[in-house]
N, C-alpha and C. Protein backbone atom coordinates (compact mmCIF):
# COMPACT_ATOMS: atom_id res chain seq x y z
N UNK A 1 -11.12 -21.71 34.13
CA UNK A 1 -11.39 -21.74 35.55
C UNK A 1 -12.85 -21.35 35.83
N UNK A 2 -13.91 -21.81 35.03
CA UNK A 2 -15.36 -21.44 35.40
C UNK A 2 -15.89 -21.96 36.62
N UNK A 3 -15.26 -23.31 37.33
CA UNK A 3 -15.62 -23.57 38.31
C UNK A 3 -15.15 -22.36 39.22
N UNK A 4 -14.05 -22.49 39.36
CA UNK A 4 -13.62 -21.53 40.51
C UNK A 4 -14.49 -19.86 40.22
N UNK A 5 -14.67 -19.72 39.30
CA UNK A 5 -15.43 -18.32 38.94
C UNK A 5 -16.73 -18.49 39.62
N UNK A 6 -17.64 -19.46 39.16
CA UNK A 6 -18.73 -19.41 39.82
C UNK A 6 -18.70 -19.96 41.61
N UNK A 7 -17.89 -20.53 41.57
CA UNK A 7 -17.94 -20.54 43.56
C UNK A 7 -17.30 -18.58 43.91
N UNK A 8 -16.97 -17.94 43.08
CA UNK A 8 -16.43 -16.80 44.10
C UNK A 8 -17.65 -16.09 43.85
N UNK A 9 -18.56 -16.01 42.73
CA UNK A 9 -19.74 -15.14 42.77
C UNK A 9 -20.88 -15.81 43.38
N UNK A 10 -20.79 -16.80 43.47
CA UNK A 10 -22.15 -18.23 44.85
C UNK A 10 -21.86 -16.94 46.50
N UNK A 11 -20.07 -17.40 46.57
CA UNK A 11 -19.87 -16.53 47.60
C UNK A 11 -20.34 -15.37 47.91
N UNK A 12 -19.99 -14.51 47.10
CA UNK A 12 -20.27 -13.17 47.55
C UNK A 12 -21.60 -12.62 47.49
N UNK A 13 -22.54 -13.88 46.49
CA UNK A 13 -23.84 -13.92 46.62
C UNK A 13 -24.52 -13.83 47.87
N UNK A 14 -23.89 -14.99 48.46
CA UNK A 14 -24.30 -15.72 50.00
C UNK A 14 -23.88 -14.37 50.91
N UNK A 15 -22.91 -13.64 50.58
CA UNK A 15 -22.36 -12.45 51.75
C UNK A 15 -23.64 -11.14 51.52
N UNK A 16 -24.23 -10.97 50.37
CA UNK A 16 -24.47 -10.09 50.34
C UNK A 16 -26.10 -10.21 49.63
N UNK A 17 -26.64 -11.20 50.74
CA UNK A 17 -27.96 -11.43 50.39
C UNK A 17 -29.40 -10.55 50.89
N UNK A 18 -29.07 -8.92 51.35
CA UNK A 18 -29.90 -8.19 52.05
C UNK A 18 -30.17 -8.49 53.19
N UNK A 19 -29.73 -9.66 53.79
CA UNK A 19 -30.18 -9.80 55.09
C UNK A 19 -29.53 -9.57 56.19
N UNK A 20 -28.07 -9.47 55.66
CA UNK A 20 -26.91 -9.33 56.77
C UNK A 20 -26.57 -7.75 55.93
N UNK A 21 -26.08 -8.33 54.85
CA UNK A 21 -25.34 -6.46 54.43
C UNK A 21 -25.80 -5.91 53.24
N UNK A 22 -26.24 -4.77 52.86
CA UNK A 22 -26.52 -4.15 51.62
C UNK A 22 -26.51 -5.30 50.08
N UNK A 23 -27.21 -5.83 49.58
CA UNK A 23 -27.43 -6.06 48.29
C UNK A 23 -26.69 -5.03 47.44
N UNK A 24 -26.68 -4.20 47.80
CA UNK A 24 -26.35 -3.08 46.74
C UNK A 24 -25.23 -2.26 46.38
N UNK A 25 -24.27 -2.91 47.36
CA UNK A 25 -22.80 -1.54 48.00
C UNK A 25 -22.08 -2.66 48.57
N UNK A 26 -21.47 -3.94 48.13
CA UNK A 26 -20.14 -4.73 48.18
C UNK A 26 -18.89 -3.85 48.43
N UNK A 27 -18.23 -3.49 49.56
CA UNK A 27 -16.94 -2.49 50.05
C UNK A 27 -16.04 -2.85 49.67
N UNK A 28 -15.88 -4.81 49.28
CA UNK A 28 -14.87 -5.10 49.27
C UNK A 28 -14.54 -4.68 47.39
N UNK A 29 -15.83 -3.86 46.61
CA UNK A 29 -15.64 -3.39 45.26
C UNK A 29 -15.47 -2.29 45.53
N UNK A 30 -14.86 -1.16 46.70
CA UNK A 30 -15.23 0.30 46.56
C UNK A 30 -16.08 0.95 46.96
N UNK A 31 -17.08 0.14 46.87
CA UNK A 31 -18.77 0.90 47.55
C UNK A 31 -19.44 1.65 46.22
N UNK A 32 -20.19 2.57 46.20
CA UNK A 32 -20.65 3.03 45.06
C UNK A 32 -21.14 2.08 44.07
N UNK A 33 -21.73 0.95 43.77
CA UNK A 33 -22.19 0.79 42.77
C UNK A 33 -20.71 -0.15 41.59
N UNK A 34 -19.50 -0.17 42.59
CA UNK A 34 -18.55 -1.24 41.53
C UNK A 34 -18.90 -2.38 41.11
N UNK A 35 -19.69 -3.11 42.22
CA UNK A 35 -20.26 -4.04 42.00
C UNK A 35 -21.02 -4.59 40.72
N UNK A 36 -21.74 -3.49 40.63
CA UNK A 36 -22.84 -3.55 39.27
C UNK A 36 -21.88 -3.78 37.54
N UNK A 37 -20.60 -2.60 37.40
CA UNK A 37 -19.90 -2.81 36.69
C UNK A 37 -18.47 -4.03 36.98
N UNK A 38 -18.02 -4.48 37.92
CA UNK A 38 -17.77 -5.81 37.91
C UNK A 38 -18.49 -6.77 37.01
N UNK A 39 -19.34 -7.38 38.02
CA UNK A 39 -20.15 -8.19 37.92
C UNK A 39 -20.52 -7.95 36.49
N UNK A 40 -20.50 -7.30 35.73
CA UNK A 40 -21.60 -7.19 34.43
C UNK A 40 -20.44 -7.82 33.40
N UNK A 41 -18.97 -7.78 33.97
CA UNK A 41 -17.82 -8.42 33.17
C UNK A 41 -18.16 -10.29 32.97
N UNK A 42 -18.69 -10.60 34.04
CA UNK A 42 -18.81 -11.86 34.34
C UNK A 42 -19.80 -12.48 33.43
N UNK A 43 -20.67 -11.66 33.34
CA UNK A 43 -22.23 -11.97 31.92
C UNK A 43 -21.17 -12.50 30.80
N UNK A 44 -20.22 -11.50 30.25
CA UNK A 44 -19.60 -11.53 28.95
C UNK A 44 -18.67 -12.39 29.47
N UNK A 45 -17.77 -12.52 30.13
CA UNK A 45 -17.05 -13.99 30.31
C UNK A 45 -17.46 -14.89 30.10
N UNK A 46 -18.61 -15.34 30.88
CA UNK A 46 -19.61 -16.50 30.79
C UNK A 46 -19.95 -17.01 29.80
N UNK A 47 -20.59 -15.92 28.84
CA UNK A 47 -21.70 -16.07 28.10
C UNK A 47 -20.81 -16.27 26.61
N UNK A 48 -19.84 -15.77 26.46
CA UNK A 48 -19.31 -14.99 25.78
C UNK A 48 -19.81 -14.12 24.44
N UNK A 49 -20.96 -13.27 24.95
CA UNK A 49 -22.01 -12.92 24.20
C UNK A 49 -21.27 -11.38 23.94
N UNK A 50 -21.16 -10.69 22.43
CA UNK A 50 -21.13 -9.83 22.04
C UNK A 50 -21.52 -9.38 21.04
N UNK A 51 -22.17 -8.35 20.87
CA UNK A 51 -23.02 -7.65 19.47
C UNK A 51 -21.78 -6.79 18.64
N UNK A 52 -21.98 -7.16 17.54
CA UNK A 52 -21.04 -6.23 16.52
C UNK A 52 -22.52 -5.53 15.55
N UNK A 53 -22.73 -3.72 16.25
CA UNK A 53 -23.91 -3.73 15.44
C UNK A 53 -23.76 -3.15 14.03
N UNK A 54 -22.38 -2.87 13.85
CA UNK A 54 -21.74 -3.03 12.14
C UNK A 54 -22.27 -3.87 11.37
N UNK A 55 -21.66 -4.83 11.69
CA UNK A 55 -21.81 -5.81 10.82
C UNK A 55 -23.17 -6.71 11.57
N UNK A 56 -23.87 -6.70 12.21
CA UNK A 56 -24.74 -7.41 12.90
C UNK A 56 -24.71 -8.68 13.05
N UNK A 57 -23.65 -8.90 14.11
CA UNK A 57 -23.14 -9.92 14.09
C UNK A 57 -23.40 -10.57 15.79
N UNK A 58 -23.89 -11.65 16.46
CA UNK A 58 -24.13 -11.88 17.43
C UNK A 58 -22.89 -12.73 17.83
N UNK A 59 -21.98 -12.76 18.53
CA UNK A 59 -21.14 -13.74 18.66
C UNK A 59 -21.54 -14.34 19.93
N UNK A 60 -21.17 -15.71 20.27
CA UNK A 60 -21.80 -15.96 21.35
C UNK A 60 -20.56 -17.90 21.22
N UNK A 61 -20.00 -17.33 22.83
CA UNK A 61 -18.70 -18.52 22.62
C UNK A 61 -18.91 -19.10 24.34
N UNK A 62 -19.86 -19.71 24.75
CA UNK A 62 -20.22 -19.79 25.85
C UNK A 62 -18.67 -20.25 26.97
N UNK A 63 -18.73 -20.11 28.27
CA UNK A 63 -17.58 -21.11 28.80
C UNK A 63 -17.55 -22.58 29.16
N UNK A 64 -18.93 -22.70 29.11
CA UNK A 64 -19.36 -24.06 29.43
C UNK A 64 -20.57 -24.45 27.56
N UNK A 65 -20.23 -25.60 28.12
CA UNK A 65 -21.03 -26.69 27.11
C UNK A 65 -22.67 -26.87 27.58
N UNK A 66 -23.27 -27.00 26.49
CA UNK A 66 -24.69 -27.24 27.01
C UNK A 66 -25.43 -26.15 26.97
N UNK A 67 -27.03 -26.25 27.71
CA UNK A 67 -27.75 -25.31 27.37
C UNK A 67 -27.06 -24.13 28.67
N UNK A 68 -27.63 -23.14 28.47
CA UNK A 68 -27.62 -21.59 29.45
C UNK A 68 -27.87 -20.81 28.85
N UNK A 69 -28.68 -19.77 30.04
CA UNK A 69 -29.10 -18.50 29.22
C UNK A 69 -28.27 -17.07 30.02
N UNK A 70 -28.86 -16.30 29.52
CA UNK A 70 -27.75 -14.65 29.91
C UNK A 70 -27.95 -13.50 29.56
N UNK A 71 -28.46 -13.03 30.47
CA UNK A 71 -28.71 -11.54 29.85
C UNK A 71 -27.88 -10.65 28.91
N UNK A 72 -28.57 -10.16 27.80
CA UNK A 72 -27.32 -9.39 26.96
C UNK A 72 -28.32 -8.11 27.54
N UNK A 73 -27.42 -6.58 27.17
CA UNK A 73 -27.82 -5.55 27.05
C UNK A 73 -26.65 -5.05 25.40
N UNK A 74 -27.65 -4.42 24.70
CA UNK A 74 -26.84 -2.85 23.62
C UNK A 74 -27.59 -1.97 24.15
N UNK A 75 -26.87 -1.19 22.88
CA UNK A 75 -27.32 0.27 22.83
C UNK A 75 -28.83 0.64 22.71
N UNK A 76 -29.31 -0.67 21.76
CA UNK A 76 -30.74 -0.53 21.32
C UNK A 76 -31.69 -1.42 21.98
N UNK A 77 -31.09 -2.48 22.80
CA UNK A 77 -32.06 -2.87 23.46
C UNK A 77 -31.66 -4.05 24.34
N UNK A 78 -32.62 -4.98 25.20
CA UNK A 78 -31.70 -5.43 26.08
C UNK A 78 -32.83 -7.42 26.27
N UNK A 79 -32.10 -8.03 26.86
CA UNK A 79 -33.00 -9.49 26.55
C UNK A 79 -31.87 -10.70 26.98
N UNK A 80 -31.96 -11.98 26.53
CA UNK A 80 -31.05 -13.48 26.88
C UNK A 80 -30.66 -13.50 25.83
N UNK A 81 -29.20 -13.80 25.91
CA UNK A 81 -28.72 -15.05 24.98
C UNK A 81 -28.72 -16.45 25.54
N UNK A 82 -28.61 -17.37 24.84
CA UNK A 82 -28.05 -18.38 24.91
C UNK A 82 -28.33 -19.57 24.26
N UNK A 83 -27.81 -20.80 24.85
CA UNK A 83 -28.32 -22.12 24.01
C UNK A 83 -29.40 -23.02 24.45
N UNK A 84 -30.10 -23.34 23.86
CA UNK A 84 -31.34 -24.40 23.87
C UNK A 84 -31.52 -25.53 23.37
N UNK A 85 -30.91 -26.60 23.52
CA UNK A 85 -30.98 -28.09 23.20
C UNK A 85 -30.22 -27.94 21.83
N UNK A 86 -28.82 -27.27 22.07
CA UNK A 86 -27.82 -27.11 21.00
C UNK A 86 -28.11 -26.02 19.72
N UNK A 87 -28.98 -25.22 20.23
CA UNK A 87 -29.34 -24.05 18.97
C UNK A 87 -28.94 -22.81 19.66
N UNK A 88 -28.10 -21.88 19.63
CA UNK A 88 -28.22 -20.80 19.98
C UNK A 88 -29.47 -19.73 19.91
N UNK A 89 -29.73 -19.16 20.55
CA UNK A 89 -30.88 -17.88 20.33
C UNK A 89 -30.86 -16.99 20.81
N UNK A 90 -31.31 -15.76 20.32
CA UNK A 90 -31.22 -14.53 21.09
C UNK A 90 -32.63 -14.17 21.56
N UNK A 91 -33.32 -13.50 22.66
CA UNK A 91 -34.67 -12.91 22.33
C UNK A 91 -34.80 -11.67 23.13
N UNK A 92 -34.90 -11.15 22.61
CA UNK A 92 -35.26 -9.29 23.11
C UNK A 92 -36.35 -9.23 24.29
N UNK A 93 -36.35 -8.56 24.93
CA UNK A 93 -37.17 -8.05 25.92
C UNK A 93 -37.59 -6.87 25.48
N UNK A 94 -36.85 -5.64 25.71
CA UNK A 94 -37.30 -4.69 25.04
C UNK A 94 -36.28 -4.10 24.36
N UNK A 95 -37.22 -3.02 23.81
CA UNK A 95 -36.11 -2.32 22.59
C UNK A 95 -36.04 -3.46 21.27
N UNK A 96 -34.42 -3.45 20.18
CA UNK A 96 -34.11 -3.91 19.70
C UNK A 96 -32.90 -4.59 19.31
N UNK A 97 -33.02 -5.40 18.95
CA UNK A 97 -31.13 -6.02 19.06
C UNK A 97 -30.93 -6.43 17.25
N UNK A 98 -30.78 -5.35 16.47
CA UNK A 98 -30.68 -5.98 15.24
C UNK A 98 -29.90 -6.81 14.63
N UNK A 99 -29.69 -8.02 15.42
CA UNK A 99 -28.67 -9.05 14.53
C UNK A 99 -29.15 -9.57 13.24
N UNK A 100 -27.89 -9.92 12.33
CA UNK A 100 -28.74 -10.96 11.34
C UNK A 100 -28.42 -12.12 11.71
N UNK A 101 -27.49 -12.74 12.22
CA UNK A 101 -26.74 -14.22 12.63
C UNK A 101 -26.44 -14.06 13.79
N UNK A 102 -26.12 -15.62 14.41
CA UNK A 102 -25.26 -16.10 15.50
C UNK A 102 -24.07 -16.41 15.18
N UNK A 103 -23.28 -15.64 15.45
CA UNK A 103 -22.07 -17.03 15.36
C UNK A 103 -21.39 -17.35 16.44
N UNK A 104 -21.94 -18.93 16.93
CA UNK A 104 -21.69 -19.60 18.36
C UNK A 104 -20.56 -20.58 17.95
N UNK A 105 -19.65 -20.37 18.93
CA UNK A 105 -18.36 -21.30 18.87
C UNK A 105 -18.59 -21.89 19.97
N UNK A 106 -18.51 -22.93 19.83
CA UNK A 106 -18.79 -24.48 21.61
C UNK A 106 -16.90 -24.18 21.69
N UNK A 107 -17.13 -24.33 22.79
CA UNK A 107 -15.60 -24.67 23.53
C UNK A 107 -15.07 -25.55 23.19
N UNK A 108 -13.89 -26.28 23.22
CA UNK A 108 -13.46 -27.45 23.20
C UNK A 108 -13.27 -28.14 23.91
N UNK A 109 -13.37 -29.23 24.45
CA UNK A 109 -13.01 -30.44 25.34
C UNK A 109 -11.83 -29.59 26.53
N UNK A 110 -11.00 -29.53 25.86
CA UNK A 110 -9.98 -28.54 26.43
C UNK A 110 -9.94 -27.70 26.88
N UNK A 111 -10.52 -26.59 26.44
CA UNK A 111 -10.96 -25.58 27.20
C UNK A 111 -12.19 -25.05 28.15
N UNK A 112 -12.92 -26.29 28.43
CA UNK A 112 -13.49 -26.78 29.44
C UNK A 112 -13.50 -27.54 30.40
N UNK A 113 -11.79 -28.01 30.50
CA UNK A 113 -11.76 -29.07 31.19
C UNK A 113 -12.16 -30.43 31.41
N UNK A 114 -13.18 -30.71 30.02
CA UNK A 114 -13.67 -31.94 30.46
C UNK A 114 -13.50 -32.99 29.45
């Protein structure tokens, strides 16, 4: 359901664009700052970007096909994942992200709906 995912965060984008109500304090999350930890679920849904820094392992299982990028954050440092004309990549901003590999799984036909 990535369509329907991204029309409810377009939405609440559009509700909460600083101009009418707080950017920062969504009520309908609680108030305080839920927002920030919500929303940060949606990166890793999306993206399906996770660091194993055991084994240094980048996994990265996007929901959609094609290129996109996505902010990752660890422990050690923080930057995009994503794909680029069918290559996965990671690149740091700051800090460090010590992977040795990607391992990117494409969706299937099926589980993209298309």
């Amino acid at each position: 359901m990535v369509q329907e995912g991204l029309d409810i965060v377009r939405t609440c984008r559009r509700r909460y664009d600083g101009r009418v109500r707080n950017p920062f304090d969504e009520y309908e999350c609680g108030h305080w700052y839920a927002r920030a930890m919500s929303s940060y679920a949606l990166l890793e849904a999306f993206s399906g970007a996770r660091f194993d820094a055991v084994d240094r392992v980048m996994y990265l299982k996007p929901a959609v096909n094609g290129d996109f990028r996505c902010f990752i954050s660890t422990a050690t440092g923080y930057g995009t994942v994503g794909v680029r004309n069918g290559i996965p990549f990671v690149e740091v901003t700051a800090g460090h992200i010590p992977y040795a590999r990607i391992d990117y799984i494409r969706r299937s036909q099926k589980e993209t709906g298309k």
